[in-house]
PDB file of N, CA and C in Angstrom:
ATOM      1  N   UNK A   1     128.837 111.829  91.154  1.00  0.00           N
ATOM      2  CA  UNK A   1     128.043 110.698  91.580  1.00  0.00           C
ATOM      3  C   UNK A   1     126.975 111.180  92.565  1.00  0.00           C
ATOM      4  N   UNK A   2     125.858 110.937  92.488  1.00  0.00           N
ATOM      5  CA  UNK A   2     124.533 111.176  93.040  1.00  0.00           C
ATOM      6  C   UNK A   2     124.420 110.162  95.042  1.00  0.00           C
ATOM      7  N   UNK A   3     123.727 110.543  95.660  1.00  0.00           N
ATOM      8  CA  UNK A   3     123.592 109.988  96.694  1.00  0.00           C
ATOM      9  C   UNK A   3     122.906 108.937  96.358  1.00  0.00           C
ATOM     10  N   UNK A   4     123.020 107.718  96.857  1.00  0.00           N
ATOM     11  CA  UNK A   4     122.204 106.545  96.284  1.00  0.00           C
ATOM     12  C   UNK A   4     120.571 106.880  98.106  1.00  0.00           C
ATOM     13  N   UNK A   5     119.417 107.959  97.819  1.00  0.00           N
ATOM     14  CA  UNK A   5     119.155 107.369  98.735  1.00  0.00           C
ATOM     15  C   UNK A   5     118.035 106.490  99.445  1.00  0.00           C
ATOM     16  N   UNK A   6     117.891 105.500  98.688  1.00  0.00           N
ATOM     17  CA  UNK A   6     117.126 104.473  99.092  1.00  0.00           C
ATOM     18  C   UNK A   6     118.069 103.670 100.188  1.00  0.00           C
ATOM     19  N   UNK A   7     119.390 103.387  99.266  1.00  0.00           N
ATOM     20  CA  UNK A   7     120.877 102.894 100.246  1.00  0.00           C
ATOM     21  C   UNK A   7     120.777 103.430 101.743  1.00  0.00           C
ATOM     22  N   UNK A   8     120.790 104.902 101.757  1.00  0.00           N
ATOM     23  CA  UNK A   8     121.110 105.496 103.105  1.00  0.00           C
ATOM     24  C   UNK A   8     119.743 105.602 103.813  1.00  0.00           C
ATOM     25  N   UNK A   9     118.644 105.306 103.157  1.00  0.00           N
ATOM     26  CA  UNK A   9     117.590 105.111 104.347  1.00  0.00           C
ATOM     27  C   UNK A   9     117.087 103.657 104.666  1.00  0.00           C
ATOM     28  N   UNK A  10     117.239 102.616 103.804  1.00  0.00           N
ATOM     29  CA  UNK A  10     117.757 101.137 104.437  1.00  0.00           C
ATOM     30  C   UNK A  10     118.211 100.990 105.732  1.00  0.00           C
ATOM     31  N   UNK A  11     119.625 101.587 105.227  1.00  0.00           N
ATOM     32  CA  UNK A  11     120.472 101.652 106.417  1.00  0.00           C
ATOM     33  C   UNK A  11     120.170 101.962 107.857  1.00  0.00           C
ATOM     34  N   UNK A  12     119.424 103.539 107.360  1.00  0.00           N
ATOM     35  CA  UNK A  12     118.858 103.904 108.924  1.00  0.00           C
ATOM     36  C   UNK A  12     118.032 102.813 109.732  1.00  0.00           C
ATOM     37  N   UNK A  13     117.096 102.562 108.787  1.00  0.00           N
ATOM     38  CA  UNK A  13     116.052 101.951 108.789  1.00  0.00           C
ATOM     39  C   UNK A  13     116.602 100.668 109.759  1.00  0.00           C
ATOM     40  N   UNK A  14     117.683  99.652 109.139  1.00  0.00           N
ATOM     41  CA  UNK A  14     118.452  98.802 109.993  1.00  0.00           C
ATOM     42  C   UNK A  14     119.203  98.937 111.299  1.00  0.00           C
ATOM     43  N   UNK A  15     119.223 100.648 111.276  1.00  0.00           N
ATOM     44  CA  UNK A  15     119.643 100.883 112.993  1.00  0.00           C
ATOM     45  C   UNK A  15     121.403 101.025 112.468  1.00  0.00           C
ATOM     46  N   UNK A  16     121.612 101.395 111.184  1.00  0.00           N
ATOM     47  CA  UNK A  16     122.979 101.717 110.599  1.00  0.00           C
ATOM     48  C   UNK A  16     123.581 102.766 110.821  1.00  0.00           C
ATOM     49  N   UNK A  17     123.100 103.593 111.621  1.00  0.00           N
ATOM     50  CA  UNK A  17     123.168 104.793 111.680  1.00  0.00           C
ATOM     51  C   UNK A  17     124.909 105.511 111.345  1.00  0.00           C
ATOM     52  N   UNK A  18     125.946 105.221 111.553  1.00  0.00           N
ATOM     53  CA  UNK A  18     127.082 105.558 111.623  1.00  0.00           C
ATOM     54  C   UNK A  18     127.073 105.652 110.078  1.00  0.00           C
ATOM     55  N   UNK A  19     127.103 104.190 109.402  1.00  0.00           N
ATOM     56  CA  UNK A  19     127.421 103.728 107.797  1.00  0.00           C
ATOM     57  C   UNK A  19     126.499 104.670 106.928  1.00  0.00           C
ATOM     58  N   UNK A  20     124.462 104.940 107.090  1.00  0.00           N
ATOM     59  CA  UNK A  20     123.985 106.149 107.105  1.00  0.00           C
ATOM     60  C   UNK A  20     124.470 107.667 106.317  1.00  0.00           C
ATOM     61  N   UNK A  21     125.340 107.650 107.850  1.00  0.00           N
ATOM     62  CA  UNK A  21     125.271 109.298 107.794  1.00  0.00           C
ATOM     63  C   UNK A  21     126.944 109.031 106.873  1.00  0.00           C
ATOM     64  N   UNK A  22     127.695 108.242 107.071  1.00  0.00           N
ATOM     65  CA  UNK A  22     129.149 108.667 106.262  1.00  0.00           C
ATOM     66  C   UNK A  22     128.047 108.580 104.587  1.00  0.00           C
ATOM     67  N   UNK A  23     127.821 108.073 104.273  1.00  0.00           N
ATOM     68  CA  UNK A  23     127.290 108.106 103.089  1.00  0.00           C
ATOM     69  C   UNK A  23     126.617 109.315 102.479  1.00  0.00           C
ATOM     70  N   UNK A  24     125.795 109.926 103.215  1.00  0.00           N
ATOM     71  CA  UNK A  24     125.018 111.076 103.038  1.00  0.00           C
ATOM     72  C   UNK A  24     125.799 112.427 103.319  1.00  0.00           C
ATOM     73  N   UNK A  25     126.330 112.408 104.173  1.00  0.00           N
ATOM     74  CA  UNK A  25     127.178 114.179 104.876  1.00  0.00           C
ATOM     75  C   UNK A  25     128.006 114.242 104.089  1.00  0.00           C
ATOM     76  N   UNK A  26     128.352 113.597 102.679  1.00  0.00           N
ATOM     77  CA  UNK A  26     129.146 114.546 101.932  1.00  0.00           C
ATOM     78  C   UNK A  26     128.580 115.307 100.595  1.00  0.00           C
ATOM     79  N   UNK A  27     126.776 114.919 100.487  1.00  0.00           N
ATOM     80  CA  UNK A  27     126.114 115.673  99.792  1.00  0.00           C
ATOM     81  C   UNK A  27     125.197 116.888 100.042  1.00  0.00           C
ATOM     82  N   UNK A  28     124.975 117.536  99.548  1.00  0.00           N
ATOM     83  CA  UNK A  28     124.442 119.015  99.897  1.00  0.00           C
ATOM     84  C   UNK A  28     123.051 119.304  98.773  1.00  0.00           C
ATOM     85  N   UNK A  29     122.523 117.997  98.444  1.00  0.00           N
ATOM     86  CA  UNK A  29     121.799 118.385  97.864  1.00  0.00           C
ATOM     87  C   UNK A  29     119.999 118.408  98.633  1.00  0.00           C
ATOM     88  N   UNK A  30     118.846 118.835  98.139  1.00  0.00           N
ATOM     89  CA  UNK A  30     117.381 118.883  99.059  1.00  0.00           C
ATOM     90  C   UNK A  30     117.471 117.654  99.548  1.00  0.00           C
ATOM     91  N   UNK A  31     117.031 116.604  99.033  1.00  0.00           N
ATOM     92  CA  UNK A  31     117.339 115.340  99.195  1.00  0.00           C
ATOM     93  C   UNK A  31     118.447 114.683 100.570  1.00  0.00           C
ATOM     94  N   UNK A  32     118.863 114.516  99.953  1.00  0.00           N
ATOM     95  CA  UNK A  32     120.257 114.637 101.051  1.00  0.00           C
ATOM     96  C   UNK A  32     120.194 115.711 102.648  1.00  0.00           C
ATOM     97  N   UNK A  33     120.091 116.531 102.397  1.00  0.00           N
ATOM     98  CA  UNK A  33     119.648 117.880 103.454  1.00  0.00           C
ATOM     99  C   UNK A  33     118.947 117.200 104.250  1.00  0.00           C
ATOM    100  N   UNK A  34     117.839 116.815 104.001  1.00  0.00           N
ATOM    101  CA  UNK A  34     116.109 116.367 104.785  1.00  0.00           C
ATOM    102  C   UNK A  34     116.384 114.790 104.811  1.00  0.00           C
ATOM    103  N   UNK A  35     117.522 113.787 104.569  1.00  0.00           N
ATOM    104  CA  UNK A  35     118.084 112.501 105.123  1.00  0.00           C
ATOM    105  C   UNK A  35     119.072 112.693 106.064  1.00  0.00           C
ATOM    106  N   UNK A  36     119.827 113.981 105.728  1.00  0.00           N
ATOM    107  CA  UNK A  36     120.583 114.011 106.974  1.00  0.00           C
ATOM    108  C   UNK A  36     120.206 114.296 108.286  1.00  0.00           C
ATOM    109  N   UNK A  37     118.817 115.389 108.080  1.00  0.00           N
ATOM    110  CA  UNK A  37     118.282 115.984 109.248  1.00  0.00           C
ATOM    111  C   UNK A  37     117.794 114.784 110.127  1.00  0.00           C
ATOM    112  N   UNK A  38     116.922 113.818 109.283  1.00  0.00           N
ATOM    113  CA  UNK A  38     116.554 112.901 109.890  1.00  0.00           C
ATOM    114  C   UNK A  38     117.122 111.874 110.800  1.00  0.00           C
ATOM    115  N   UNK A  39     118.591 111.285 110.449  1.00  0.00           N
ATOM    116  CA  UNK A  39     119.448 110.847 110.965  1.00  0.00           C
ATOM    117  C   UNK A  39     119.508 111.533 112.068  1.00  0.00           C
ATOM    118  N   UNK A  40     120.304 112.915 111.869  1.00  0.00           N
ATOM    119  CA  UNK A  40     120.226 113.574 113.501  1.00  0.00           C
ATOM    120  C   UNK A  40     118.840 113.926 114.401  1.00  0.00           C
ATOM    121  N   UNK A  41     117.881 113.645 114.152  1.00  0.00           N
ATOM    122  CA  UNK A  41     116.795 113.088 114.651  1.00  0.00           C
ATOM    123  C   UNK A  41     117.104 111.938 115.363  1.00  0.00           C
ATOM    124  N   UNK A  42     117.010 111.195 114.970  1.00  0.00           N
ATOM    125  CA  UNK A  42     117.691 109.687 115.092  1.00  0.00           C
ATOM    126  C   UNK A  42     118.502 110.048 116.714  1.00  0.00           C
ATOM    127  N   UNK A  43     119.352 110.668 115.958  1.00  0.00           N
ATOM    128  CA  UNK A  43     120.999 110.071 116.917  1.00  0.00           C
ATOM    129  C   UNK A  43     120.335 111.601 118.294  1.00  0.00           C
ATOM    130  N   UNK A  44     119.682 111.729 118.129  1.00  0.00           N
ATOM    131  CA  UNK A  44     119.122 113.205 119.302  1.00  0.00           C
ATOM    132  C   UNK A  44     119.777 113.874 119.086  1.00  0.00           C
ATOM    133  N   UNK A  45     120.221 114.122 118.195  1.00  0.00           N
ATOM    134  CA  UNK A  45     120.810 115.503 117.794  1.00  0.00           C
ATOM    135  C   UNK A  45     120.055 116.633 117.490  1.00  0.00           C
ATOM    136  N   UNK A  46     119.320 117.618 118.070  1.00  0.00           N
ATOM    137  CA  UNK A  46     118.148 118.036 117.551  1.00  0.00           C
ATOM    138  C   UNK A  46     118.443 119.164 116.633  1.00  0.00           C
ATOM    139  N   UNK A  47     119.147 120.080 117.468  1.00  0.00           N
ATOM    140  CA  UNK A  47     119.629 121.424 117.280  1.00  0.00           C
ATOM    141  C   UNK A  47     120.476 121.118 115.601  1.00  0.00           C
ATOM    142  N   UNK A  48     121.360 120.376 115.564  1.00  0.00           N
ATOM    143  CA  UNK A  48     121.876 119.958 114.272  1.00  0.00           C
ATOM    144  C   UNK A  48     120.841 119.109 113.140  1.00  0.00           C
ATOM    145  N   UNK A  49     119.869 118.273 113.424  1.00  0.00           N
ATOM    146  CA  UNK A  49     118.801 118.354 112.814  1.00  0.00           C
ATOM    147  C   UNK A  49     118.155 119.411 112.209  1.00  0.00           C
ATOM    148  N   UNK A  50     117.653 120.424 113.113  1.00  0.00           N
ATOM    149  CA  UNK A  50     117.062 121.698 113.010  1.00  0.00           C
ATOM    150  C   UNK A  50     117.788 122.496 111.613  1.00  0.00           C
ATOM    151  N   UNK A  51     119.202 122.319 111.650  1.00  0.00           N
ATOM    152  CA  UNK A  51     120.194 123.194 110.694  1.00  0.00           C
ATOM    153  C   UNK A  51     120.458 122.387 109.800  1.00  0.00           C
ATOM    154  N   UNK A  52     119.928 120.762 109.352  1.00  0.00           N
ATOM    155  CA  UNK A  52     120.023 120.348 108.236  1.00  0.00           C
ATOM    156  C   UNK A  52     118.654 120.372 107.105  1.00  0.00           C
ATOM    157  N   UNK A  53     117.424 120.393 108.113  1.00  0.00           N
ATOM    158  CA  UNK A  53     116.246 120.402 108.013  1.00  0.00           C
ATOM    159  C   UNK A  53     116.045 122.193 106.621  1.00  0.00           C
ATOM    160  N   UNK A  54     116.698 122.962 107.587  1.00  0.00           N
ATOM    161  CA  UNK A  54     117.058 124.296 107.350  1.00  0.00           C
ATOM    162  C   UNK A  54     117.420 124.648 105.981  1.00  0.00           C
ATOM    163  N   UNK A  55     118.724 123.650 105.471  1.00  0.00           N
ATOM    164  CA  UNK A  55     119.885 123.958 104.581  1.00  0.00           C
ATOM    165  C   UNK A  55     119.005 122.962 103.433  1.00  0.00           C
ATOM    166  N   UNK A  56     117.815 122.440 103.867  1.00  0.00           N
ATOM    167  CA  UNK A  56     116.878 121.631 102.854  1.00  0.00           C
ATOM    168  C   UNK A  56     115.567 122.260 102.129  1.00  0.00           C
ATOM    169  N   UNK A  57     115.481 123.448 102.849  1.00  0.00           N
ATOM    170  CA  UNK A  57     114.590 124.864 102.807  1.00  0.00           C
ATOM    171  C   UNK A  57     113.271 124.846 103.716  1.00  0.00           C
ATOM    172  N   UNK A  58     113.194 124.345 104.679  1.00  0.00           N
ATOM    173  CA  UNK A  58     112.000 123.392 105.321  1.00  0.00           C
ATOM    174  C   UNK A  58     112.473 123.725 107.100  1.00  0.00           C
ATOM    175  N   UNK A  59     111.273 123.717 107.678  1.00  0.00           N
ATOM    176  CA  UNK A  59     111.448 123.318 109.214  1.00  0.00           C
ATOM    177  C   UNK A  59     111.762 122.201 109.711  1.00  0.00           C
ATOM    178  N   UNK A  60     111.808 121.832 110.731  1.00  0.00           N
ATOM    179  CA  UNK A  60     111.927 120.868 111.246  1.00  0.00           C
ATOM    180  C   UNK A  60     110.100 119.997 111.194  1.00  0.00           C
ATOM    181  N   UNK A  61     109.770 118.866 110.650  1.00  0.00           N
ATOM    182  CA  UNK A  61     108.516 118.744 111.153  1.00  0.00           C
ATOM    183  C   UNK A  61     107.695 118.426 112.360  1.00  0.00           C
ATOM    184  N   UNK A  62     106.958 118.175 112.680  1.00  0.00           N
ATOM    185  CA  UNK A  62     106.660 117.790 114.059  1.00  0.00           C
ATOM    186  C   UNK A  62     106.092 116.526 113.808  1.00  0.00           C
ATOM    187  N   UNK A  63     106.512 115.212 113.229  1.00  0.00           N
ATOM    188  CA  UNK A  63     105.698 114.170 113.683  1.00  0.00           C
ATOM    189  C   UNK A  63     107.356 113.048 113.895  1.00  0.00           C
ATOM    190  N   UNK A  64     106.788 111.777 113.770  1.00  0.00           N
ATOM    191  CA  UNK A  64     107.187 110.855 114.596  1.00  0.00           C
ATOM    192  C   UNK A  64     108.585 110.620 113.557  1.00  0.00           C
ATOM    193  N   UNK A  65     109.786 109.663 114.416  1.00  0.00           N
ATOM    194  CA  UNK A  65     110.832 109.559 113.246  1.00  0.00           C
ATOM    195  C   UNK A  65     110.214 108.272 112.407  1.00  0.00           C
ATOM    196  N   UNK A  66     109.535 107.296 112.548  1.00  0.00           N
ATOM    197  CA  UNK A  66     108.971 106.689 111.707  1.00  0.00           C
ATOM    198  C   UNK A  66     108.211 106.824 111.014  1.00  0.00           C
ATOM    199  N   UNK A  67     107.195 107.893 110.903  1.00  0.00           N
ATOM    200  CA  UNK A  67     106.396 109.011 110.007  1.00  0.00           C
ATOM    201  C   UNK A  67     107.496 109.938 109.018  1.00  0.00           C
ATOM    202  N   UNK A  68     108.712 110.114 109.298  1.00  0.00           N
ATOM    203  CA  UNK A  68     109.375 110.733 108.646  1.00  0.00           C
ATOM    204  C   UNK A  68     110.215 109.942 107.932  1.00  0.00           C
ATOM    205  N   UNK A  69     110.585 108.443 108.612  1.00  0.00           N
ATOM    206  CA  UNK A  69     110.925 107.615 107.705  1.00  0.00           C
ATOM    207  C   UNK A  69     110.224 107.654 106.257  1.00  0.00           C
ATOM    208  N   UNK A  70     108.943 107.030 106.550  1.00  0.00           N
ATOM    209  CA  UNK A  70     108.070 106.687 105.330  1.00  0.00           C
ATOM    210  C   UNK A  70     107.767 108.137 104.515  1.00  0.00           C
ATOM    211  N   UNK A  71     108.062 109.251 105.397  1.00  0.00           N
ATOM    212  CA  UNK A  71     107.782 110.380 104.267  1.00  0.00           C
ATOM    213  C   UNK A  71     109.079 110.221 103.264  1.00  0.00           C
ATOM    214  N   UNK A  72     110.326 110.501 103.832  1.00  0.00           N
ATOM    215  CA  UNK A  72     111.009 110.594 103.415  1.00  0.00           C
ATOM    216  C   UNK A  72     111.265 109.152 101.849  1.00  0.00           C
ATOM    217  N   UNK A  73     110.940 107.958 102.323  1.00  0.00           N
ATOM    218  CA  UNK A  73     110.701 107.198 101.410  1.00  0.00           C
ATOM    219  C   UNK A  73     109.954 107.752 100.435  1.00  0.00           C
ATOM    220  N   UNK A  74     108.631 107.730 100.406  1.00  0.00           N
ATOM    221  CA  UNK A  74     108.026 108.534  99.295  1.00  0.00           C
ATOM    222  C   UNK A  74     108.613 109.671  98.923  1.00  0.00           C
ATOM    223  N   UNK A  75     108.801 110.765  99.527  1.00  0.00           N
ATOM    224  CA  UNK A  75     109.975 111.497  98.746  1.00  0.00           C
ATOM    225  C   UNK A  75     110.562 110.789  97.729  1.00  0.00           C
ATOM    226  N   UNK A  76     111.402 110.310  97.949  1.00  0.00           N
ATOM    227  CA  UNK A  76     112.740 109.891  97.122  1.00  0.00           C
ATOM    228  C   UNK A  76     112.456 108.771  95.930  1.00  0.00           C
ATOM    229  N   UNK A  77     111.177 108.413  96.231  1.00  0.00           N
ATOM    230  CA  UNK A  77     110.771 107.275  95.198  1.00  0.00           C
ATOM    231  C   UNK A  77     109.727 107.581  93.819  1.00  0.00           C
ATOM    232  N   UNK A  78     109.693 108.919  94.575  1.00  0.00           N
ATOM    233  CA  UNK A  78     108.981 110.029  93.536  1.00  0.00           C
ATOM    234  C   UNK A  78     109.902 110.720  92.605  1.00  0.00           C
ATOM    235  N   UNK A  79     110.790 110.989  93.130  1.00  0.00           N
ATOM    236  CA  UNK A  79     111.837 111.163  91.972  1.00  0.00           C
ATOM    237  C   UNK A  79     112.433 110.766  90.810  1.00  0.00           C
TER     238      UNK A  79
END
């Protein structure tokens, strides 16, 4: 079964953050990788951001978490 993630960035999006990340941290796929990073963005997690960002093949970016919201949307809607 695939990550649903329009589901898990709703969520964020609603300030879901806990419900979010159980949904997502048990996939390992690009996708998934660069939603999780974001979350720990989110929650100030940086350093663990940094290493999901990583495991997605990518840096960390430098703009805003609501700029990365909407990237990340387009991402995933392009798929």
């Amino acid at each position: 079964m695939a990550c649903d993630y329009i589901q898990v960035l709703n969520l964020a999006k609603e300030g879901e953050w806990d419900k979010a990340h159980q949904l997502v941290q048990s996939y390992s796929d690009e996708w998934s990788c660069l939603i999780h990073a974001y979350l720990h963005r989110v929650e100030g997690d940086l350093s663990n951001a940094k290493y999901w960002y990583k495991r997605a093949g990518t840096n960390m970016p430098n703009n805003t978490l609501e700029e990365e919201l909407k990237r990340l949307y387009l991402l995933v809607n392009d798929t």
